[in-house]
Protein backbone atom coordinates (compact mmCIF):
# COMPACT_ATOMS: atom_id res chain seq x y z
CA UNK A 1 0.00 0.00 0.00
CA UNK A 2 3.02 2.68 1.17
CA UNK A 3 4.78 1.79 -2.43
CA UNK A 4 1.52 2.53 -4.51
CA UNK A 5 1.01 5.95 -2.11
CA UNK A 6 4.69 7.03 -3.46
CA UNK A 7 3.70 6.63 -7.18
CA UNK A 8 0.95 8.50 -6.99
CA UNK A 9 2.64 11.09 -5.14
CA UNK A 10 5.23 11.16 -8.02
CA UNK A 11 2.67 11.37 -10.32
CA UNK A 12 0.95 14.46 -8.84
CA UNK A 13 4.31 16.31 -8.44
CA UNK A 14 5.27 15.89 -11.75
CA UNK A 15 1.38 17.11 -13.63
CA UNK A 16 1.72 19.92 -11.26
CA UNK A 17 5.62 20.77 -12.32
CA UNK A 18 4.25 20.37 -15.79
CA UNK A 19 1.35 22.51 -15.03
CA UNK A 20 3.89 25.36 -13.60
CA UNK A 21 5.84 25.63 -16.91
CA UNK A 22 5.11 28.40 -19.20
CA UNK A 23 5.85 25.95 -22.34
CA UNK A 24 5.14 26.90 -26.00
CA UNK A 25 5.28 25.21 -29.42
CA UNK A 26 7.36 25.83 -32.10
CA UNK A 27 7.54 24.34 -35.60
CA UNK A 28 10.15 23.34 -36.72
CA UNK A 29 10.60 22.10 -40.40
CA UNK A 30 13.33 19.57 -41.35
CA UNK A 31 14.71 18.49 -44.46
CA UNK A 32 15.85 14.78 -44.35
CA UNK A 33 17.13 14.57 -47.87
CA UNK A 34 16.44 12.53 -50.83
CA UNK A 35 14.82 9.46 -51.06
CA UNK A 36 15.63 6.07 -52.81
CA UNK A 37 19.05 5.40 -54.57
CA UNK A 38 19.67 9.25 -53.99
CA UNK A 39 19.94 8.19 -50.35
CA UNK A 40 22.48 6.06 -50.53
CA UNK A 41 24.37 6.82 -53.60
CA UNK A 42 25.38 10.39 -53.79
CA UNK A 43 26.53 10.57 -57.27
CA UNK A 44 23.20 8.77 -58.99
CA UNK A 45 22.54 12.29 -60.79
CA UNK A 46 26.40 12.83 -62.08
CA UNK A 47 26.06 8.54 -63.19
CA UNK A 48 22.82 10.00 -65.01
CA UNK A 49 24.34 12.78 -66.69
CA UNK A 50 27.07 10.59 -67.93
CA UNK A 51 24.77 8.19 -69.55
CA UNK A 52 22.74 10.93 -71.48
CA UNK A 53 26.50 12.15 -72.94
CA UNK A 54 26.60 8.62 -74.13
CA UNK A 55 29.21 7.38 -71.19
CA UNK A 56 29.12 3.99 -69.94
CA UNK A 57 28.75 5.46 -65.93
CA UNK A 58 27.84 2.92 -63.19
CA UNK A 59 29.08 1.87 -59.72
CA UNK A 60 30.93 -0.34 -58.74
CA UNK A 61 31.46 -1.62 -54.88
CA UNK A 62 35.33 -2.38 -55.19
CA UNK A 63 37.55 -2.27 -57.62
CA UNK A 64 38.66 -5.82 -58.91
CA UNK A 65 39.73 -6.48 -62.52
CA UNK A 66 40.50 -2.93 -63.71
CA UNK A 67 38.57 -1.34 -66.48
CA UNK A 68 40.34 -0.22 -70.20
CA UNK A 69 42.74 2.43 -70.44
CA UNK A 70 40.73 4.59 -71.96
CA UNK A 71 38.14 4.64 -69.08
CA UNK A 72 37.59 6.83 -65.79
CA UNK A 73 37.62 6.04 -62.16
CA UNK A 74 36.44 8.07 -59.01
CA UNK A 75 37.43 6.34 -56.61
CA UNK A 76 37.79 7.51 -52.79
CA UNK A 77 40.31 7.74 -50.41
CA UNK A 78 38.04 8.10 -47.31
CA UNK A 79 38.42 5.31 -45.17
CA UNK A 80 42.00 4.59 -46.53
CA UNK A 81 43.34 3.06 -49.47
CA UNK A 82 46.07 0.53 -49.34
CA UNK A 83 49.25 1.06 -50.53
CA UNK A 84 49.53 -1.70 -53.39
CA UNK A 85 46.07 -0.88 -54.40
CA UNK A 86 47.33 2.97 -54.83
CA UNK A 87 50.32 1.51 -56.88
CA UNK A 88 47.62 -0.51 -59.36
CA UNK A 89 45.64 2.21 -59.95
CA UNK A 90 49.10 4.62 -60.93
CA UNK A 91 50.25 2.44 -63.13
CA UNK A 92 46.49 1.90 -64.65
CA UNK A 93 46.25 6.19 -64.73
CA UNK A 94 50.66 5.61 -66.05
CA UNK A 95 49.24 3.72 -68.89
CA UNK A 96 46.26 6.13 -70.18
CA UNK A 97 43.90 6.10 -67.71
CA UNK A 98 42.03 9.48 -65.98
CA UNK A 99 41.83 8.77 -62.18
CA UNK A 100 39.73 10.98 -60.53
CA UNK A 101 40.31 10.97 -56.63
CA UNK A 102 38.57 12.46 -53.90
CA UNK A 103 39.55 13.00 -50.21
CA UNK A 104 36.44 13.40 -48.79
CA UNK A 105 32.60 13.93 -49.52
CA UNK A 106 31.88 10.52 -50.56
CA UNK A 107 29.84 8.88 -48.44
CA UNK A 108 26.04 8.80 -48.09
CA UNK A 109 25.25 11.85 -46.01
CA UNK A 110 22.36 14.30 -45.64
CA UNK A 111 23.70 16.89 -48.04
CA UNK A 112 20.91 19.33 -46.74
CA UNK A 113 22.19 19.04 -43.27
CA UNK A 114 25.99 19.29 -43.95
CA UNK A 115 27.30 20.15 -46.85
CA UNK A 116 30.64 18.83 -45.74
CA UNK A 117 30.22 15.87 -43.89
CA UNK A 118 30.70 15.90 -40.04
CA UNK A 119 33.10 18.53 -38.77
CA UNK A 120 33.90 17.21 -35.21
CA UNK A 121 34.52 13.64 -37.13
CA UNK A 122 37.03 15.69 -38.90
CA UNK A 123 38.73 17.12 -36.24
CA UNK A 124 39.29 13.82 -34.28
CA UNK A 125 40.52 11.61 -37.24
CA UNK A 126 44.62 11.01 -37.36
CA UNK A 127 45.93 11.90 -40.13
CA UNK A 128 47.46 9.27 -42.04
CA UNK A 129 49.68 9.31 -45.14
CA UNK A 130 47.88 8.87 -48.44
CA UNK A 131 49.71 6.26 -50.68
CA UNK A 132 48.43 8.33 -53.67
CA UNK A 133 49.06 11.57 -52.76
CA UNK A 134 52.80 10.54 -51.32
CA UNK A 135 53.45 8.80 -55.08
CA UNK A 136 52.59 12.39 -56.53
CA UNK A 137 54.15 14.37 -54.22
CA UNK A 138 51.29 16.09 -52.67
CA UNK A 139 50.72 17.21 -49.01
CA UNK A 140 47.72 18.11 -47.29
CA UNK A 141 47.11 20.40 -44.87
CA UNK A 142 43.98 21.21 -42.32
CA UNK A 143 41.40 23.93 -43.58
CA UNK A 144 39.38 25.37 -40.67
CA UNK A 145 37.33 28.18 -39.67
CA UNK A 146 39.19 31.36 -38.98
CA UNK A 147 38.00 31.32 -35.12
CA UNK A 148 39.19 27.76 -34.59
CA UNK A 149 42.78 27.67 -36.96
CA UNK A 150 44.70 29.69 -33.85
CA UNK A 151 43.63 26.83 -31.57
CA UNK A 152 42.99 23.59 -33.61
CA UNK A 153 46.08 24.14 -36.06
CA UNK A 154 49.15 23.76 -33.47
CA UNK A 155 47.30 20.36 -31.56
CA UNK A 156 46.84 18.73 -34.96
CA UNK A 157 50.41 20.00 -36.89
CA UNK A 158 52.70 20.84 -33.66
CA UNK A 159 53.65 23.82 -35.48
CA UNK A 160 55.10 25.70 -32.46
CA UNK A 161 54.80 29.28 -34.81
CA UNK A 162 51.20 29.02 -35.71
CA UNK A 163 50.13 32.51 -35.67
CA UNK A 164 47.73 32.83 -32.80
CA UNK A 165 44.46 34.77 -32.90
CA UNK A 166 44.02 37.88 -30.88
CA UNK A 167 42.04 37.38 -27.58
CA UNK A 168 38.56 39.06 -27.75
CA UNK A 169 37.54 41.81 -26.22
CA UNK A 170 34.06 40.39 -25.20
CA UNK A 171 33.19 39.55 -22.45
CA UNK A 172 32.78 35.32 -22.09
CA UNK A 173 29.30 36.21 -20.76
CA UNK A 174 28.82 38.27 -24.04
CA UNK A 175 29.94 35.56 -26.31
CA UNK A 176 27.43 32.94 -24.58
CA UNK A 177 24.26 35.13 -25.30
CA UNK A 178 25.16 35.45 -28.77
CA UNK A 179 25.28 31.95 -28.94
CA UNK A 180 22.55 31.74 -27.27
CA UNK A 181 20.42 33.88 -29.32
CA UNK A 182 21.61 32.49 -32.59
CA UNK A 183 19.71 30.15 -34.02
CA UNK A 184 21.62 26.43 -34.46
CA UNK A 185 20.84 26.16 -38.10
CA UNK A 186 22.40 29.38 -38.62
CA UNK A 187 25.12 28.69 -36.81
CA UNK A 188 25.91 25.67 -38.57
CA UNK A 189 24.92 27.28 -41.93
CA UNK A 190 28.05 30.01 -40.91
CA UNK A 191 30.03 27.15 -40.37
CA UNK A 192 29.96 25.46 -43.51
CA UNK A 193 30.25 28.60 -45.14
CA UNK A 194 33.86 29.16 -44.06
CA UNK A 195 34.45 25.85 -45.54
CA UNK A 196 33.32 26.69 -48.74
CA UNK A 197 35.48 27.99 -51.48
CA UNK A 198 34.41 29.49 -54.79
CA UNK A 199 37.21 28.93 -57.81
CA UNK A 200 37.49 29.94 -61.48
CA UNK A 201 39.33 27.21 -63.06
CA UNK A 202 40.61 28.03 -66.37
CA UNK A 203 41.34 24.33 -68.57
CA UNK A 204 41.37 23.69 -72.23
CA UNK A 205 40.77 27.22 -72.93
CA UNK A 206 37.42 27.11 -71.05
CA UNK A 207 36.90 28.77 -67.43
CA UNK A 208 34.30 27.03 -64.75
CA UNK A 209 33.21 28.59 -62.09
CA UNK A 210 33.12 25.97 -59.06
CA UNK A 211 32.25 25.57 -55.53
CA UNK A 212 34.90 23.37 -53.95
CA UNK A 213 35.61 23.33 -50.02
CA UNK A 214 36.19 20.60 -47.30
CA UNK A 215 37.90 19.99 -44.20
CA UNK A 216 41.72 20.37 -45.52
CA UNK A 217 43.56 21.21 -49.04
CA UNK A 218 46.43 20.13 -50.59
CA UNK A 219 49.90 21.63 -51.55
CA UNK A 220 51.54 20.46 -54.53
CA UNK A 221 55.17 20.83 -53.89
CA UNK A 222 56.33 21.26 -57.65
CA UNK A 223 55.41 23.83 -60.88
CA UNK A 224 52.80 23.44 -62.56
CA UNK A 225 53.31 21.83 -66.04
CA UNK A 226 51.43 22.65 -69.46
CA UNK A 227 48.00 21.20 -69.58
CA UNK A 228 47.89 21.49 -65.38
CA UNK A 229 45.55 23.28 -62.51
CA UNK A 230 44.77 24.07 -59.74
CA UNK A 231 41.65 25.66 -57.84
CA UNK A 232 43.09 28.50 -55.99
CA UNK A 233 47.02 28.92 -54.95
CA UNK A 234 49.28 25.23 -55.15
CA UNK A 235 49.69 25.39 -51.50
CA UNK A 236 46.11 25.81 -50.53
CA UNK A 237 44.45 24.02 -53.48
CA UNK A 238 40.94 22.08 -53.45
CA UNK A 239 41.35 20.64 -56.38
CA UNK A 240 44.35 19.72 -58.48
CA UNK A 241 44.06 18.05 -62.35
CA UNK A 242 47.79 16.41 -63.32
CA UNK A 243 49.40 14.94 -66.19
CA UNK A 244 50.80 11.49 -65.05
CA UNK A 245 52.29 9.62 -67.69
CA UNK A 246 50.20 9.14 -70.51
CA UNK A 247 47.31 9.79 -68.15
CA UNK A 248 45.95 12.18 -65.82
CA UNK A 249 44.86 12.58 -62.17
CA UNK A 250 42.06 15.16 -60.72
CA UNK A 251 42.35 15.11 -57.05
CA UNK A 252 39.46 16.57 -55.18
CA UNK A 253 39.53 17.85 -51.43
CA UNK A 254 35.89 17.18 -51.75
CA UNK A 255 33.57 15.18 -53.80
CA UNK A 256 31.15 17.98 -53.29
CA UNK A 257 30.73 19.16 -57.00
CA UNK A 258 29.68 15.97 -58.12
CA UNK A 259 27.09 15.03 -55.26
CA UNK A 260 23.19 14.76 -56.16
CA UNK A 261 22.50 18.14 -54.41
CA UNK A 262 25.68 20.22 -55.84
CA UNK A 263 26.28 18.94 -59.38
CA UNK A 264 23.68 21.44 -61.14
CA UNK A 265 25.11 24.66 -59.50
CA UNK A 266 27.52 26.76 -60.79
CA UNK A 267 29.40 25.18 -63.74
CA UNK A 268 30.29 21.53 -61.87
CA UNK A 269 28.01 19.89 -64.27
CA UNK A 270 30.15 21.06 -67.25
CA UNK A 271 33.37 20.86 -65.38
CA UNK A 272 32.49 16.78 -65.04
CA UNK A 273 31.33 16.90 -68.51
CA UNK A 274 34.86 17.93 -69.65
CA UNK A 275 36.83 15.75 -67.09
CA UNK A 276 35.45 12.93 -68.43
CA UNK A 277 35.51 13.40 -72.48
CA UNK A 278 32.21 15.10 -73.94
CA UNK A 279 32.79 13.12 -77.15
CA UNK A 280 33.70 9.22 -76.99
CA UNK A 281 32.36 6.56 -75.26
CA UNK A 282 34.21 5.98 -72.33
CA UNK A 283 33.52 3.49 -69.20
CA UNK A 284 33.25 5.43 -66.10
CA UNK A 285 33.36 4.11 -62.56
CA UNK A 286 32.15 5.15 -59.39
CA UNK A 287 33.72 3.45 -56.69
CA UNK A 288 33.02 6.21 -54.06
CA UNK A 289 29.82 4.84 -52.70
CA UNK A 290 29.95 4.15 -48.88
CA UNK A 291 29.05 0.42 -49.26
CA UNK A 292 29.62 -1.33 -45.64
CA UNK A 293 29.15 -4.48 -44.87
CA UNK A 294 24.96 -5.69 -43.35
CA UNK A 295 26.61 -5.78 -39.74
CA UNK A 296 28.19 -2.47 -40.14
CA UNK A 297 24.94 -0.56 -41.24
CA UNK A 298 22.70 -2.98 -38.63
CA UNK A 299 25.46 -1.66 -36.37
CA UNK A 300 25.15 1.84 -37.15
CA UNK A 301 21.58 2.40 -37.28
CA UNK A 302 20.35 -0.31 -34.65
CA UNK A 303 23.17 -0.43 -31.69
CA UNK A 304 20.70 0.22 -29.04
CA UNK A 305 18.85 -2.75 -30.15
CA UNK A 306 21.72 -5.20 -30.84
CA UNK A 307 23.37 -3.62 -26.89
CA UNK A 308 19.96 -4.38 -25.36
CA UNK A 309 19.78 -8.17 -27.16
CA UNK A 310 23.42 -8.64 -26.08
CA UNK A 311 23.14 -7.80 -22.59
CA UNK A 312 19.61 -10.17 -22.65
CA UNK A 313 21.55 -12.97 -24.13
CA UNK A 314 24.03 -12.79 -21.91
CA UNK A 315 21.47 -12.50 -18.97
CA UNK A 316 20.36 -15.97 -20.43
CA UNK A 317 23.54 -17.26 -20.50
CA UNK A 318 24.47 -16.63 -17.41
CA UNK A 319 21.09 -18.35 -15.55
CA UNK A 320 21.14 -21.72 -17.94
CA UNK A 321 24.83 -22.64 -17.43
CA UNK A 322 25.14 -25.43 -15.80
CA UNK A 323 28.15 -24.18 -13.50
CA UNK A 324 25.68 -21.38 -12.36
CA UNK A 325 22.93 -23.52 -11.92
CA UNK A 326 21.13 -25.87 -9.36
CA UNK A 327 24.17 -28.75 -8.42
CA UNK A 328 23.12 -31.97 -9.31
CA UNK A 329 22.83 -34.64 -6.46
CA UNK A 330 25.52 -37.45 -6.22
CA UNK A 331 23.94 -41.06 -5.52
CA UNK A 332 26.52 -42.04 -3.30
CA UNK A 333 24.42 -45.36 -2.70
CA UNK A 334 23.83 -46.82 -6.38
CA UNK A 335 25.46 -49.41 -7.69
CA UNK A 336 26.79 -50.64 -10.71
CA UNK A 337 26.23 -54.02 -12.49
CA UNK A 338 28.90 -56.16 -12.55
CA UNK A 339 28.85 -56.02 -16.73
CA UNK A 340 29.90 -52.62 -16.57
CA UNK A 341 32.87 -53.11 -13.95
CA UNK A 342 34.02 -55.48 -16.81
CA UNK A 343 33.36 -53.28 -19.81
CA UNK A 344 35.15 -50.54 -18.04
CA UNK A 345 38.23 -52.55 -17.14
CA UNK A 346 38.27 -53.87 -21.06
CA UNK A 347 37.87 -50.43 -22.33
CA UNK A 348 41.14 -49.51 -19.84
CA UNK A 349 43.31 -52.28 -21.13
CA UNK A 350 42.37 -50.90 -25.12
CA UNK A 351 43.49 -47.80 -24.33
CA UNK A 352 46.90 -48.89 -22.84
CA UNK A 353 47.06 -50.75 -25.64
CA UNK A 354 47.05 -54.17 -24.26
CA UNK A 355 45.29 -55.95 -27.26
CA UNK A 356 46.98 -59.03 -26.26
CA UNK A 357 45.48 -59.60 -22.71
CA UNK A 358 41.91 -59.24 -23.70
CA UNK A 359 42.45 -61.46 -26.34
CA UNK A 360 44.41 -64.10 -24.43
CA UNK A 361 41.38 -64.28 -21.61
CA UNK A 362 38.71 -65.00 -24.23
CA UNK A 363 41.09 -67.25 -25.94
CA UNK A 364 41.24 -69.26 -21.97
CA UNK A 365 37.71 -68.93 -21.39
CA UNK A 366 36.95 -71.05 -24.81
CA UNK A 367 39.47 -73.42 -23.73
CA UNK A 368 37.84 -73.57 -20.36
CA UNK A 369 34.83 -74.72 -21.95
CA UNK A 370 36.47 -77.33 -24.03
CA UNK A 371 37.97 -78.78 -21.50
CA UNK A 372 34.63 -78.82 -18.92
CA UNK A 373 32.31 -80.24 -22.02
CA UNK A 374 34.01 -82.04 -24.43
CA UNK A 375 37.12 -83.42 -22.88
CA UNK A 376 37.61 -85.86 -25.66
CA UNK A 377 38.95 -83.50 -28.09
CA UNK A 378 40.79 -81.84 -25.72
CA UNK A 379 44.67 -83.24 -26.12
CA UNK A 380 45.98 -80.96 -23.21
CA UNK A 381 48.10 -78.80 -25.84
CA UNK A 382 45.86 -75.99 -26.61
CA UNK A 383 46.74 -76.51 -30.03
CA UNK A 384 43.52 -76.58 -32.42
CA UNK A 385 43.47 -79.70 -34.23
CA UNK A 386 41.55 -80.33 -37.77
CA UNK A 387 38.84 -82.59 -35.43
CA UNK A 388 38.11 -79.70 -32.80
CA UNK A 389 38.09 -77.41 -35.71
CA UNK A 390 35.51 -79.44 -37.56
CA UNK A 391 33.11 -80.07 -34.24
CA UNK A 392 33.15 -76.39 -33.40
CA UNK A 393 32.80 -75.22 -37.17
CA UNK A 394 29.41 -77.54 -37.15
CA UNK A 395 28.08 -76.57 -33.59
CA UNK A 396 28.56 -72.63 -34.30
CA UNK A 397 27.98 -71.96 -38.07
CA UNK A 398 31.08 -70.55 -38.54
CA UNK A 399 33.90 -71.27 -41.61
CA UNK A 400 36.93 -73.99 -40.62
CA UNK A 401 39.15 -71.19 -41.51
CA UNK A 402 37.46 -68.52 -38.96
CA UNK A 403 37.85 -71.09 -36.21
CA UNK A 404 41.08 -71.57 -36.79
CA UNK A 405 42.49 -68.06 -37.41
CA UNK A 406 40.60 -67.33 -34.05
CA UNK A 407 43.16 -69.18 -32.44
CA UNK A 408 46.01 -68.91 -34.55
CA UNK A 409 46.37 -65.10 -35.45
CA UNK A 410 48.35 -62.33 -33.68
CA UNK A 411 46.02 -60.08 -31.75
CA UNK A 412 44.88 -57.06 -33.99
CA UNK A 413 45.76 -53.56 -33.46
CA UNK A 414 42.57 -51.99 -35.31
CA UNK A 415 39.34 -51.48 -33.79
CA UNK A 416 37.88 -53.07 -36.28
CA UNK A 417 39.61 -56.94 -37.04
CA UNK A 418 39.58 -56.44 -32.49
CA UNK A 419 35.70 -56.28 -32.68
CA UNK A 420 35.13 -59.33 -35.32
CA UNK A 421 37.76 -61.57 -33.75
CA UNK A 422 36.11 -61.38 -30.27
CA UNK A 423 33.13 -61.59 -31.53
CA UNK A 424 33.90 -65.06 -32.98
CA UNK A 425 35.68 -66.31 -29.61
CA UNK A 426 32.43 -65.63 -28.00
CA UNK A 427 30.19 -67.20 -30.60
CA UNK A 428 32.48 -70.47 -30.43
CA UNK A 429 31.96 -70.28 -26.45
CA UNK A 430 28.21 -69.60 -26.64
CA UNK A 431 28.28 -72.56 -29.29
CA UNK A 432 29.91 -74.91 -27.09
């Protein structure tokens, strides 16, 4: 009775702490993105666009025989491409092919959320040496908002001389209304507007004007050659297009030009159009596409699910284990039949591998019986004769030869010839 009084006094507290509030409602509209293959393929429109050129464009979830020399590849360097796989697809690009290679911006998120991808993942990733970029002499450096670069710049470079910002003169309690009173999407929209970096690339005697950006850029550490570019200075480039070999290489901070959402603004449409070869058929491949394995996504978009089945499993575990569970009794007073004292002491003698003595006793035990019933044939040797042979061949069924060998032959190592020799001593004793 006292424990149903205390809910019910919980219950009235909290309507009347409810009641007290001075709450509101507030609208708040969401965009959750496309819908379909758009959701999980970010470049479905730039595949489209290729195939109304006449291109062969499709993706491809990895990369194993490679495609003609005359063909294109986007392929990502996101979550890390292996060294001898870097070295096949040089010597593919070596031989004629175009490689175009991204750094970032090709997985399957909300584009109208982010435009980059997640900026705190950013922040806490290592960085890592690209095997691509290291093969072409490239570096790559951090890009991030002007606030931040003072602070974030010498934790992830330990460059001792980063230029440090000025301290502000507002107040702290001045900076937390104004982030209070601005509104998150609009600080986030600020945000990803710092990242983002208009370009006029000039190629081919054609300028586009493009939207690049992303979370770092990269710094080619020789001259540009004839038929080369970059987007913006060569040590603070977001995109770089190289002659390697007989083929070329466009590297891309960010694969945001040719996402569904970005590819009809500004000229990035065009600028693909020309990458790739507006006249020709050529084979392009898209092996950008986040395509994890059906644990990883189950994993990603159901872990408090598979946690909460874990933790019942193992729950479950725990209370039907035998170890954890009810002991069970020892009969201290039951007996055993005297058959199985003897089956136990023949299976010990087996597996000391004394063959011999079990074979010996039921060898005794027929002569034993020969002896107590038909002391006639018996000639005190306990040699088998042709007449004994004969009289216990007729009384038990079995062949001369049998009989005989049952006395005669070694006794058998195998399982097998062990099992049909006894079982003939004890037919000729049962027989006799």
């Amino acid at each position: 009775m006292k424990r149903y009084f205390v809910r019910s006094l919980l219950a009235l507290v909290a309507m009347l702490a409810l009641c007290a509030c001075d709450g509101h409602w507030k609208d708040v509209e969401k965009t959750t993105g496309y819908k379909g293959k758009a959701r999980v393929n970010p470049f479905l429109a730039a595949e489209r666009l290729l195939d109304e050129l006449g291109h062969n464009a499709h993706g491809a979830k990895s990369l194993g025989k490679m495609p003609p020399h005359d063909s294109v590849i986007l392929i990502s360097g996101e979550g890390g491409l292996p060294e001898g796989r870097a070295k096949q697809l040089l010597r593919w690009t070596f031989s004629g092919g175009h490689l175009i290679y991204c750094l970032a911006g090709t997985r399957p998120y909300n584009d109208f959320e982010t435009q980059f991808g997640a900026f705190i993942s950013a922040l806490l990733l290592e960085e890592e040496k690209d095997p691509v970029l290291s093969q072409l002499g490239i570096g790559v450096q951090r890009r991030f908002p002007a606030e931040e670069a003072s602070d974030l710049l010498p934790k992830f470079h330990g460059e001792e001389g980063a230029p440090k910002k000025e301290p502000s003169k507002k107040s702290d309690k001045a900076k937390a209304d104004e982030a209070k009173d601005a509104p998150e999407d609009e600080t986030k929209e600020d945000e990803e507007q710092k990242l983002e970096s208009n370009e006029d690339v000039t190629w081919n005697g054609k300028t586009y004007h493009l939207g690049l950006g992303g979370h770092q850029s990269m710094v080619l550490k020789r001259k540009l050659r004839p038929g080369e570019f970059s987007a913006g200075s060569k040590n603070e480039s977001q995109a770089l297009h190289l002659k390697h070999g007989m083929g070329s290489v466009t590297l891309l901070a960010h694969a945001r030009p040719f996402r569904n959402r970005w590819i009809g603004e500004r000229d990035h449409a065009r600028w693909l159009a020309a990458l790739v070869g507006e006249n020709g058929s050529k084979e392009v491949l898209f092996v950008a596409a986040f395509s994890g394995s059906f644990f990883g996504l189950l994993w990603q978009h159901g872990w408090m699910a598979l946690v909460t089945l874990g933790v019942c499993v193992g729950f479950w575990l725990w209370q039907q284990m035998p170890r954890f569970g009810p002991l069970a009794e020892v009969e201290l007073d039951a007996t055993r039949h005297f058959a199985s004292h003897i089956g136990a002491l023949g299976e010990f003698f087996w597996r000391m591998r004394r063959s011999a003595l079990l074979v010996t006793a039921a060898r005794d035990a027929v002569w034993e019986r020969v002896r107590e019933r038909h002391r006639s044939l018996d000639d005190g040797s306990r040699q088998m004769n042709d007449l004994l042979a004969a009289e216990i061949a007729r009384r038990s069924g079995l062949p001369v030869q049998r009989v005989a060998a049952a006395f005669d032959v070694a006794p058998p190592n195998s399982v097998h010839n062990f099992v049909n020799l006894m079982r003939d001593l004890q037919a000729i004793r049962l027989a006799l």
